[in-house]
Protein backbone atom coordinates (compact mmCIF):
# COMPACT_ATOMS: atom_id res chain seq x y z
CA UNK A 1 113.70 187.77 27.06
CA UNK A 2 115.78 186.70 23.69
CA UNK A 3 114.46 183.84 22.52
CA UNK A 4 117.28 181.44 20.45
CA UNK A 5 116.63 179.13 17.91
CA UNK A 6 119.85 177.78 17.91
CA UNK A 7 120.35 174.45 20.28
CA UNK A 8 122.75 175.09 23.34
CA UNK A 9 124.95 171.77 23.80
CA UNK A 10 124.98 170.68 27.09
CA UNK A 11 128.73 169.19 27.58
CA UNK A 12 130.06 172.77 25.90
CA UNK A 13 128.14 174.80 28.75
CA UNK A 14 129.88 172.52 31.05
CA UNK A 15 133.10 172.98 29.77
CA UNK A 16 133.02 176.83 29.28
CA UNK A 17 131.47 178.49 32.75
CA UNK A 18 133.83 177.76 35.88
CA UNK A 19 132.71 175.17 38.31
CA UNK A 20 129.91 176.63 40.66
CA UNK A 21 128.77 176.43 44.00
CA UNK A 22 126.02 174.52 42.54
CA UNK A 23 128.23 171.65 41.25
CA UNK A 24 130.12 172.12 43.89
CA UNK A 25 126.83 170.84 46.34
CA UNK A 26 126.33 168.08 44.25
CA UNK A 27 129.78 166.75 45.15
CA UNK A 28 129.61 167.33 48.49
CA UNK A 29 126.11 165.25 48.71
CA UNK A 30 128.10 162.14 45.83
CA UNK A 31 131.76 162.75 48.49
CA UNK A 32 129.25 161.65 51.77
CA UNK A 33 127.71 158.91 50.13
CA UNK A 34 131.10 157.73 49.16
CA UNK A 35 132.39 158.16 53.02
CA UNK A 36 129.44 156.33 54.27
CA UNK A 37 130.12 153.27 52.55
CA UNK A 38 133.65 153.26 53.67
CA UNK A 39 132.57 153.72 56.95
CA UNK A 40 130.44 150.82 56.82
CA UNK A 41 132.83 148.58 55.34
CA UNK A 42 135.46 149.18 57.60
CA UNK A 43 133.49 149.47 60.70
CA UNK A 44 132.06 145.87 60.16
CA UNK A 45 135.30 144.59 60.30
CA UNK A 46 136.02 145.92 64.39
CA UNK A 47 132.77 144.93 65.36
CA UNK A 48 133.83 141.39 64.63
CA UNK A 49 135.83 140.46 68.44
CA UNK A 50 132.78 142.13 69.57
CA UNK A 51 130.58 139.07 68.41
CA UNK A 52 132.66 136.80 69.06
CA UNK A 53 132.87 138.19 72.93
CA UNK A 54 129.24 138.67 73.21
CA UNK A 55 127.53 135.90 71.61
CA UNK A 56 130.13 133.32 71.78
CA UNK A 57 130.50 132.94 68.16
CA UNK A 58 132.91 131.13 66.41
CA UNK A 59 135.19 132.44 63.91
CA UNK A 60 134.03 130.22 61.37
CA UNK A 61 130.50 131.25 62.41
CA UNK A 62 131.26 135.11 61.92
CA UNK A 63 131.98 134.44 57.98
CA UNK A 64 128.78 134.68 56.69
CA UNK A 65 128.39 138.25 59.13
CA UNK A 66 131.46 139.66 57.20
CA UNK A 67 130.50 138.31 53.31
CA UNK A 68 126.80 139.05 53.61
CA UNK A 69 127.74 142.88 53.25
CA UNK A 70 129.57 142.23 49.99
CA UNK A 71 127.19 139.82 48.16
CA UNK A 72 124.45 142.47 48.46
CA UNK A 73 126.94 145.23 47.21
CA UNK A 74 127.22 142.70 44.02
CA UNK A 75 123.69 142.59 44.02
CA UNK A 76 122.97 146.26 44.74
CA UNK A 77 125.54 147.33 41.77
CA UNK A 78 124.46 145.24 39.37
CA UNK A 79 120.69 145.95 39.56
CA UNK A 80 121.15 149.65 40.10
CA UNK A 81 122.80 150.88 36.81
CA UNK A 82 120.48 149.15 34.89
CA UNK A 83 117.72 150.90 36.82
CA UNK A 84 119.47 153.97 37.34
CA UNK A 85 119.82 154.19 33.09
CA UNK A 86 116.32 153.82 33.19
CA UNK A 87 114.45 155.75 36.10
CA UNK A 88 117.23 158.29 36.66
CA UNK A 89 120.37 158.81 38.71
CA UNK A 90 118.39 160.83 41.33
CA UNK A 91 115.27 158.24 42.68
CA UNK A 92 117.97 155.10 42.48
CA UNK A 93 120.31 157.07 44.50
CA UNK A 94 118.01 158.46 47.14
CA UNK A 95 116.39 154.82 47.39
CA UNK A 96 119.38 153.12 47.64
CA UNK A 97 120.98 155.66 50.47
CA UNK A 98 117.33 155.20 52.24
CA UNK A 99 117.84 151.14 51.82
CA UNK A 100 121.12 151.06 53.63
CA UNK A 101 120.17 153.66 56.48
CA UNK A 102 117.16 151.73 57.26
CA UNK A 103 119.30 148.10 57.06
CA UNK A 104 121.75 149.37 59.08
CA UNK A 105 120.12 151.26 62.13
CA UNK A 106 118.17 147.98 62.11
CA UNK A 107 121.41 145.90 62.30
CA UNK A 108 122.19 147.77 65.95
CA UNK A 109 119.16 145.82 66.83
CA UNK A 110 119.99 142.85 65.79
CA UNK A 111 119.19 139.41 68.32
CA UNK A 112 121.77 136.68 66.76
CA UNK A 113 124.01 135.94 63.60
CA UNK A 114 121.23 134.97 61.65
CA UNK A 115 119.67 138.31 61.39
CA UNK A 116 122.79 140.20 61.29
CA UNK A 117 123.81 138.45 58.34
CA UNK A 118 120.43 138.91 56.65
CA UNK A 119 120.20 142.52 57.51
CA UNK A 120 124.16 142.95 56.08
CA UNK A 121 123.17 141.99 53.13
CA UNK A 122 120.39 144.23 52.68
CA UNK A 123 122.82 147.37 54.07
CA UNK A 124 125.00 145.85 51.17
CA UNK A 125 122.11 145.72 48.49
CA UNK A 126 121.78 149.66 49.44
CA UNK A 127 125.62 150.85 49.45
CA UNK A 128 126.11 148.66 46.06
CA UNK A 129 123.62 150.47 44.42
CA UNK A 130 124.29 153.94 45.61
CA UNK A 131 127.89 154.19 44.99
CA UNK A 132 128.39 153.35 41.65
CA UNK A 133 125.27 156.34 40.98
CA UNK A 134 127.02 158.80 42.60
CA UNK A 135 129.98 158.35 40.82
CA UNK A 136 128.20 158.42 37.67
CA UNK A 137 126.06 161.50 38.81
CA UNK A 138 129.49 163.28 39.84
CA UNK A 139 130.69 162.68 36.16
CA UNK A 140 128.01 164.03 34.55
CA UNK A 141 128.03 167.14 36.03
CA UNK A 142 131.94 167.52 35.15
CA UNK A 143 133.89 169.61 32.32
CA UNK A 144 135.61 167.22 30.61
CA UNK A 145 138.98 168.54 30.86
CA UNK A 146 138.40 168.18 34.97
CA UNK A 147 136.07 164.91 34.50
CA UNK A 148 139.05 162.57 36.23
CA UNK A 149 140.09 164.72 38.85
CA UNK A 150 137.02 165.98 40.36
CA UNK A 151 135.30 162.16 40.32
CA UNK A 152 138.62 160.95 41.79
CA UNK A 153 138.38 163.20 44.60
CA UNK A 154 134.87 162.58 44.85
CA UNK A 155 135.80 158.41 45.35
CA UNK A 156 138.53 159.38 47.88
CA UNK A 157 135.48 159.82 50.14
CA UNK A 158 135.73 155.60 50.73
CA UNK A 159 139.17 155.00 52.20
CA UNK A 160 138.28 158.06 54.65
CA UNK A 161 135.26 157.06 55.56
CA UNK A 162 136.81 153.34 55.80
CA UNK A 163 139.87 155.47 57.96
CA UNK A 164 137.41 157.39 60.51
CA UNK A 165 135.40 154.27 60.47
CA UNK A 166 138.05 152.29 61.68
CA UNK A 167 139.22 155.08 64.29
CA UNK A 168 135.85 155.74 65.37
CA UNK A 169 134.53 152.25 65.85
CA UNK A 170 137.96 151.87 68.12
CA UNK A 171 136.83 154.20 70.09
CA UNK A 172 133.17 153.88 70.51
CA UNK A 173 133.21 149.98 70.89
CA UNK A 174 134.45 149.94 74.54
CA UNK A 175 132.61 153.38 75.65
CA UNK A 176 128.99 152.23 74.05
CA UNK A 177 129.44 148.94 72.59
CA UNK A 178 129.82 147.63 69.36
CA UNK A 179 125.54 148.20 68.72
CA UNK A 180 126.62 152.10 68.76
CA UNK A 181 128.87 152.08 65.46
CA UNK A 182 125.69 150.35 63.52
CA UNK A 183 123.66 152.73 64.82
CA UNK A 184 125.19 156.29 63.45
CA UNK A 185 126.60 154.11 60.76
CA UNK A 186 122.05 154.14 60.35
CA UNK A 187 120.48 157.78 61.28
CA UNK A 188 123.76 159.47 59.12
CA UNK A 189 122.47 157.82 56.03
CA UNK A 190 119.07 158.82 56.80
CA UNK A 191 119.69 162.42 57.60
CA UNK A 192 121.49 162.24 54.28
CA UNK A 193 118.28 161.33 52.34
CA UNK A 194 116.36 164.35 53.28
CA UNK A 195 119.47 166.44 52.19
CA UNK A 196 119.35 164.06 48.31
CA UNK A 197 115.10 164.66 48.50
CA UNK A 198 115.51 168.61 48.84
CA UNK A 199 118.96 169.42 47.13
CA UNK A 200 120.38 166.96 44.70
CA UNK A 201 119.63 167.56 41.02
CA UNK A 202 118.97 164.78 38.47
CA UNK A 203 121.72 164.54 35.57
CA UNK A 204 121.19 167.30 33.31
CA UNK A 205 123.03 164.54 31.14
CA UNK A 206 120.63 162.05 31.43
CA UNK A 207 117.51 164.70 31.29
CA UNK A 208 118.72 165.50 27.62
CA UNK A 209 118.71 161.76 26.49
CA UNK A 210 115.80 161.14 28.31
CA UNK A 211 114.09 164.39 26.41
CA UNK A 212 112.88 165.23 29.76
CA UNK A 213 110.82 169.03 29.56
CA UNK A 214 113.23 172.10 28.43
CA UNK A 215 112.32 174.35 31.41
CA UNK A 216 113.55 171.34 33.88
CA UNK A 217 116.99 170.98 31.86
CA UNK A 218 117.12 174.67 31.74
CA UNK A 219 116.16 175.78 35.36
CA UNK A 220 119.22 173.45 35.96
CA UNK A 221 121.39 174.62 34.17
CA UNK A 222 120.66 178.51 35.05
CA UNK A 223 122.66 177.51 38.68
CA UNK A 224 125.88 176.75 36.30
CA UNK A 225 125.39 179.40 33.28
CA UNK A 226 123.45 182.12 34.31
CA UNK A 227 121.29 183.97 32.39
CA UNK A 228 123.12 182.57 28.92
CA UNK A 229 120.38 179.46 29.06
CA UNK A 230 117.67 181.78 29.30
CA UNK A 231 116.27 182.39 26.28
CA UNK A 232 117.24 178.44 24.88
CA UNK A 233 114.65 176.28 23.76
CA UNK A 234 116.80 173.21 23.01
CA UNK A 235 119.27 171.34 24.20
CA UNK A 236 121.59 168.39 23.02
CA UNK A 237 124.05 166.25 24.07
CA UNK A 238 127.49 165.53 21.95
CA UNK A 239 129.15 161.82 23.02
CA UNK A 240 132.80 161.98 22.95
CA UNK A 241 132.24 157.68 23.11
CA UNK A 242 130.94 156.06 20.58
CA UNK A 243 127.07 156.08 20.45
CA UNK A 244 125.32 152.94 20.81
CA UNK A 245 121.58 151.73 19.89
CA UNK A 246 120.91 149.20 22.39
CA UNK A 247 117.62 149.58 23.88
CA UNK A 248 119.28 149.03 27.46
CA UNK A 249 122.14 150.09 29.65
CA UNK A 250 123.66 146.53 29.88
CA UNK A 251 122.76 145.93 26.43
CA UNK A 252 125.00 149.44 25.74
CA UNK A 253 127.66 147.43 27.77
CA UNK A 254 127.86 144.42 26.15
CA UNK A 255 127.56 145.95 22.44
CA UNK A 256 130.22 145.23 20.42
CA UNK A 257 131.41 148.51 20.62
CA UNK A 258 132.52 148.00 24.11
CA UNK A 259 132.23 144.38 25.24
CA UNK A 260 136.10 143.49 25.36
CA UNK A 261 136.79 146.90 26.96
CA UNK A 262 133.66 146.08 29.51
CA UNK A 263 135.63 143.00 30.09
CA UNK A 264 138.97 144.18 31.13
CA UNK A 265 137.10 147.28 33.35
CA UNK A 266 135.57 144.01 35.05
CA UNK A 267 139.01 141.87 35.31
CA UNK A 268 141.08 145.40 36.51
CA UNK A 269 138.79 146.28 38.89
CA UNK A 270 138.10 142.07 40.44
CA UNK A 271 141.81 141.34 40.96
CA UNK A 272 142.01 145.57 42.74
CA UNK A 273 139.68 143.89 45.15
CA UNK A 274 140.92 140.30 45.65
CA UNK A 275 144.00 142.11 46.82
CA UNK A 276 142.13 144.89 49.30
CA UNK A 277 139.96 142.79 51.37
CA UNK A 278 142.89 139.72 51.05
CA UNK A 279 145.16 142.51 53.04
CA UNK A 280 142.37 144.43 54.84
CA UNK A 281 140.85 141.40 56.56
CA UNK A 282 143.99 139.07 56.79
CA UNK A 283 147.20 141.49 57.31
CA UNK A 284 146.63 142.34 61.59
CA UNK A 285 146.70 138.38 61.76
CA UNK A 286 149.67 137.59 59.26
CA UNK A 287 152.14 139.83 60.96
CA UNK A 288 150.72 139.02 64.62
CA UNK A 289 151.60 135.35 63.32
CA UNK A 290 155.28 137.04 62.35
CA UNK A 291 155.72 137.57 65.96
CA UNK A 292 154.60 141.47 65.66
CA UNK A 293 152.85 142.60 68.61
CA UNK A 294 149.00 142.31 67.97
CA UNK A 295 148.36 146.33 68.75
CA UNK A 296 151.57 146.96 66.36
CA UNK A 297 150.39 144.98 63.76
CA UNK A 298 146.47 146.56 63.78
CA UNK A 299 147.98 149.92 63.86
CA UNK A 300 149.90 149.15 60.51
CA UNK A 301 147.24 147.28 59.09
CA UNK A 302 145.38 150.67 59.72
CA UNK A 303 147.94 152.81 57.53
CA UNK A 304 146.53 150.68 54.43
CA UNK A 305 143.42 152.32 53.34
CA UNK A 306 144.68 156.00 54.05
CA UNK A 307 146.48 155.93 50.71
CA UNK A 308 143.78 156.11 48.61
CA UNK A 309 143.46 160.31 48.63
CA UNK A 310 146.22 159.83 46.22
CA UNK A 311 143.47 159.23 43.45
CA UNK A 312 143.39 162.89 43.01
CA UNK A 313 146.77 163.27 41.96
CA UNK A 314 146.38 160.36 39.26
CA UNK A 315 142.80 162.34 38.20
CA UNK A 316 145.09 165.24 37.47
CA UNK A 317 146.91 162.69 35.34
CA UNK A 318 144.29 160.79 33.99
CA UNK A 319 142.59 164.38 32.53
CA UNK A 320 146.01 165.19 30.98
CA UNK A 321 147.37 161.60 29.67
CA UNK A 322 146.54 158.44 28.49
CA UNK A 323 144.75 157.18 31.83
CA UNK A 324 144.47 153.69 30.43
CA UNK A 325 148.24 153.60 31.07
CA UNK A 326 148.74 155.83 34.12
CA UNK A 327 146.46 152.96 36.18
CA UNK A 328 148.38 150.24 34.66
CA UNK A 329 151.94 152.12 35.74
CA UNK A 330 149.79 152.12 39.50
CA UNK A 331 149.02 148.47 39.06
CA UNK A 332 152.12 147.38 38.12
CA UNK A 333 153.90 149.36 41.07
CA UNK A 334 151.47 148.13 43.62
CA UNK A 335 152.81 144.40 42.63
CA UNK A 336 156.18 145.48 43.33
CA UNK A 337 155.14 147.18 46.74
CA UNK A 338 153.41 144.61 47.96
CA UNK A 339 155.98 141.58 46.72
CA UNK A 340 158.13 143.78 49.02
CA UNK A 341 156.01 143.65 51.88
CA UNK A 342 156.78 139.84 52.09
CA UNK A 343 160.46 140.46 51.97
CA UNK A 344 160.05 142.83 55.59
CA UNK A 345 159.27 140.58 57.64
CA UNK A 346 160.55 141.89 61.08
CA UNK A 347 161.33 145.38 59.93
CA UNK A 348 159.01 147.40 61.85
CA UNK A 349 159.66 150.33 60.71
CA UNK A 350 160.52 149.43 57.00
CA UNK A 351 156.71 147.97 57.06
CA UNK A 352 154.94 151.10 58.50
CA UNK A 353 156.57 152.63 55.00
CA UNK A 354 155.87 149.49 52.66
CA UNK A 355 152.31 149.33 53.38
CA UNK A 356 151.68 152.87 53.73
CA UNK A 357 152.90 152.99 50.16
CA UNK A 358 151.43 149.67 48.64
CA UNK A 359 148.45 151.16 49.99
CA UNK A 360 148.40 154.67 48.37
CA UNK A 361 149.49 153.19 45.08
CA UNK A 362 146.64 150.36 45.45
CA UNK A 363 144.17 152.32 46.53
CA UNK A 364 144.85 155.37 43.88
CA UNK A 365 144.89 153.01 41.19
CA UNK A 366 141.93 151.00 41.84
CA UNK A 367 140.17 154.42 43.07
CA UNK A 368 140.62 155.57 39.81
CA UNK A 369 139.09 153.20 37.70
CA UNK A 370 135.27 154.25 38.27
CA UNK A 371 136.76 157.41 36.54
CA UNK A 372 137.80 155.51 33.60
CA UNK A 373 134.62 153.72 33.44
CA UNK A 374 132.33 156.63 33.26
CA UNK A 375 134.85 158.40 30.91
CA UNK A 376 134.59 155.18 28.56
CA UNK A 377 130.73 154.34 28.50
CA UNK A 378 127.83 157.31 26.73
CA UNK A 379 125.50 158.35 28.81
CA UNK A 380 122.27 155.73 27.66
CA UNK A 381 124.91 153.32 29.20
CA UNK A 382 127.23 155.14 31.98
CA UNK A 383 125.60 154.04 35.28
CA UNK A 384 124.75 150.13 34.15
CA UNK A 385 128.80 150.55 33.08
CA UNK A 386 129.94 151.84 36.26
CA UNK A 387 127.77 149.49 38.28
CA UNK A 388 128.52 146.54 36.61
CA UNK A 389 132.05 147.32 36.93
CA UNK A 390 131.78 147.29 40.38
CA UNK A 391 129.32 145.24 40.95
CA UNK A 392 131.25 142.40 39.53
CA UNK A 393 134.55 143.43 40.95
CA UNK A 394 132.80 142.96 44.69
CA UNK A 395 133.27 139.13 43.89
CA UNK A 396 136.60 139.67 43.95
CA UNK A 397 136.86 141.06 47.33
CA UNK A 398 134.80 137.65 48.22
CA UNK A 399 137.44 135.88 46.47
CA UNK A 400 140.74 138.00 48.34
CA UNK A 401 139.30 137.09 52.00
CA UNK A 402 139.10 133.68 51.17
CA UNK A 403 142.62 133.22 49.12
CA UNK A 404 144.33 134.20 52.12
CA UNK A 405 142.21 131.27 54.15
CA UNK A 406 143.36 128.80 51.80
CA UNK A 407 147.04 130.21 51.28
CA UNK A 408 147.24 129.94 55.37
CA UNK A 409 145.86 127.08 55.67
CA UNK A 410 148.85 125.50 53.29
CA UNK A 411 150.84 126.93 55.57
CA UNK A 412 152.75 128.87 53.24
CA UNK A 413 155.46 131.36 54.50
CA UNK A 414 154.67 134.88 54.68
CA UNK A 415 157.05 135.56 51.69
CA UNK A 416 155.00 133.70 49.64
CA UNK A 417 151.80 134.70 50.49
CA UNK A 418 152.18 138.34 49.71
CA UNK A 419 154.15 136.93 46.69
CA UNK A 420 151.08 135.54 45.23
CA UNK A 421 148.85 138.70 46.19
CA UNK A 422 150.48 140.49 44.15
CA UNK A 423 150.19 138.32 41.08
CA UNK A 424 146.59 140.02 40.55
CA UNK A 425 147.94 143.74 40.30
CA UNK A 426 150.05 142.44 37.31
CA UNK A 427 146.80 140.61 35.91
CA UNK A 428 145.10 144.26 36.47
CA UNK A 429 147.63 146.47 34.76
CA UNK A 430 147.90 143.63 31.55
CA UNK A 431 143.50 144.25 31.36
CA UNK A 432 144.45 147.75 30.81
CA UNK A 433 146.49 147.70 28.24
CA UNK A 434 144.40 145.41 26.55
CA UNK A 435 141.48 148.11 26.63
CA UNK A 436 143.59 150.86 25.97
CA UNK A 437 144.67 148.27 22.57
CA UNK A 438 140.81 147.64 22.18
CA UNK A 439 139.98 151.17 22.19
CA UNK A 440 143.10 153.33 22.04
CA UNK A 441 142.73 156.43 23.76
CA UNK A 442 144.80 159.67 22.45
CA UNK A 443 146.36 161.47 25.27
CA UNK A 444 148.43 164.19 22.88
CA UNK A 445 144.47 165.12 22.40
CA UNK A 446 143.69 165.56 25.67
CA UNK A 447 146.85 167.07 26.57
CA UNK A 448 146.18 169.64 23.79
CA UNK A 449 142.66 169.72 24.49
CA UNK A 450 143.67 171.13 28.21
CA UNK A 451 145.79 173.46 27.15
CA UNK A 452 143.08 174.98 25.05
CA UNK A 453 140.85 175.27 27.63
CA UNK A 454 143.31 177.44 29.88
């Protein structure tokens, strides 16, 4: 065997050998992590009359139930980039899949509120932490010319899962009770982690800044290029974002280098969420209050989420153009389709096509940003930037189910309540633009950049 002196980069073997069954595994095992936490955090949701049936609960009381899940996804986030920046994508994701499996099978079991809210939060801590890894994971294993599409498509795994979630909870509720959906929403997960134990690599990525052993990286990287890494004795890594000393992931985050552009990631990606789980937990009862028949107004509450496989499309975009601006042309457009949601009161059929569409353009847009986040941070920083991104924007989901609580409770009319839920996709698209003005992104580059590689 040829020995070679010369270092191979790792990003240009990436870029030059077509995508393999290999990477191909890897996002199949990121895509049903992705689908399992949108199956949990729709399925919660329909267990709710459940509760209420069975143990008498008040709606009031079932409040902590339904925001214990998303204070331990803030929590799980941001403590698992840091972690994962430090230990490795690999052991923080297979822990945090094993966390929520665990949490959740033990939810089914679950004797009052009280323990289903603790035991929500720890499924929470788990799906919080595992998400934003797999996206990151995903990433690194990506050409760059394909980076945005393929972690897209990846994502679009979440408003399925949260789809068959909602489906599937529907139906097994009244055949085996509402303990049933907890409990394959538990032993999935955990069939799961012996597939991540046996099959999932660790970043090659993150094994070349960690200057993990060569025959690791390169055994690797053999399943993508063949026999042209066999004779290598070195490998490096070439950031296309700037490089940054901080001894930490968050401390990456918060350089100066990308603190206002950390910022705005943050602000997009909070006000996405205030508006998701303001019209995922609140729109079935604002249009049965507009005199729409309570089944009617589920079922089109329903069409929602299913928008969000439109991410790929904008990946295809965001690899081609200046994605900074493509998700603020989705933000801005999601204002105007939900603004017209308001104005349909009564239209049946006009809002079966409004929020079908405010969905798809929501959900594509907001889909797409843990795309831009791993595209924008290096790799000593990517998961604590994708984690914190999301981490943080899980407070604004918090904040969406309870703006809705307060608008109601003015009684304001349902004009002006989806009036001012769409003030945060303008908010959203405005952060963009300011990080695209912060760090201006060249999209005749990539465009050209492409080309070249076809």
């Amino acid at each position: 065997m040829k020995t070679s002196t010369q270092p191979a980069n790792v990003q240009t073997l990436l870029n030059e050998h077509p995508f393999s069954p290999f990477q191909w595994m890897v996002f199949a095992l990121c895509f049903f992590i992705v689908l399992l936490d949108g199956f949990d955090t729709a399925a919660i949701g329909f267990i709710a009359p459940s509760l209420i049936k069975e143990w008498g609960a008040s709606k009031a009381a079932l409040a902590p139930v339904l925001s214990a899940a998303l204070f331990g996804l803030a929590a799980g986030a941001l403590s698992a980039g840091p972690l994962a920046d430090r230990l490795g994508r690999k052991r923080v994701l297979v822990g945090s899949v094993l966390v929520f499996g665990v949490a959740c099978l033990a939810s089914s079991f679950a004797a009052d509120l009280t323990q289903l809210s603790i035991l929500r939060f720890l499924t929470g801590v788990g799906l919080g932490a595992a998400m934003p890894n797999a996206v990151t994971l995903m990433s690194e294993y990506c050409p760059d010319q394909r980076r945005a599409t393929l972690t897209n498509a990846m994502f679009c795994g979440f408003p399925l899962g949260a789809a068959f979630g909602g489906f599937l909870a529907a139906w097994m509720i009244p055949t085996f009770g509402w303990r049933s959906v907890l409990l394959l929403g538990g032993i999935t997960p955990l069939v799961l982690v012996v597939l991540l134990v046996l099959l999932l690599p660790e970043s090659v990525r993150y094994m070349v800044a960690k200057s993990q052993p060569v025959e690791r990286i390169r055994k690797v990287l053999a399943r993508i290029a063949g026999a042209s890494v066999a004779g290598v004795q070195r490998f490096v890594l070439t950031e296309s974002a700037p490089v940054s000393n901080a001894k930490s992931g968050l401390g990456v985050v918060l350089s100066p280098a990308y603190r206002l552009g950390s910022i705005m990631l943050w602000l997009a990606y909070f006000m996405g969420l205030v508006i998701f789980y303001a019209l995922i937990n609140w729109m079935p009862v604002l249009f049965k209050e507009a005199g729409i028949d309570p089944k009617t107004a589920t079922l089109i509450s329903a069409l929602f989420p299913l928008g969000g496989v439109g991410a790929i499309f904008f990946g295809w975009l965001m690899d081609r153009f200046n994605a900074n601006r493509i998700i603020a042309v989705g933000y801005a457009l999601t204002a105007v389709a939900i603004w017209s949601i308001g104005q349909a009161v009564g239209q049946v059929g006009t809002l079966v096509v409004l929020v079908f569409g405010a969905g798809a353009i929501m959900n594509t847009s907001q889909s797409s940003l843990p795309a831009l986040a791993a595209a924008f941070y290096p790799t000593n920083g990517r998961a604590t930037g994708v984690a914190w991104m999301l981490g943080i924007g899980r407070f604004g989901g918090i904040a969406g189910s309870f703006l809705v609580a307060e608008l109601a409770s003015r009684h304001m009319a349902f004009a002006d309540i989806f009036t001012v839920v769409a003030i945060p996709s303008l908010i959203a698209a405005v952060a963009l633009l300011v990080k695209q003005w912060a760090h201006p992104e060249d999209g005749s580059a990539k465009l050209a950049h492409h080309a070249a590689a076809h």
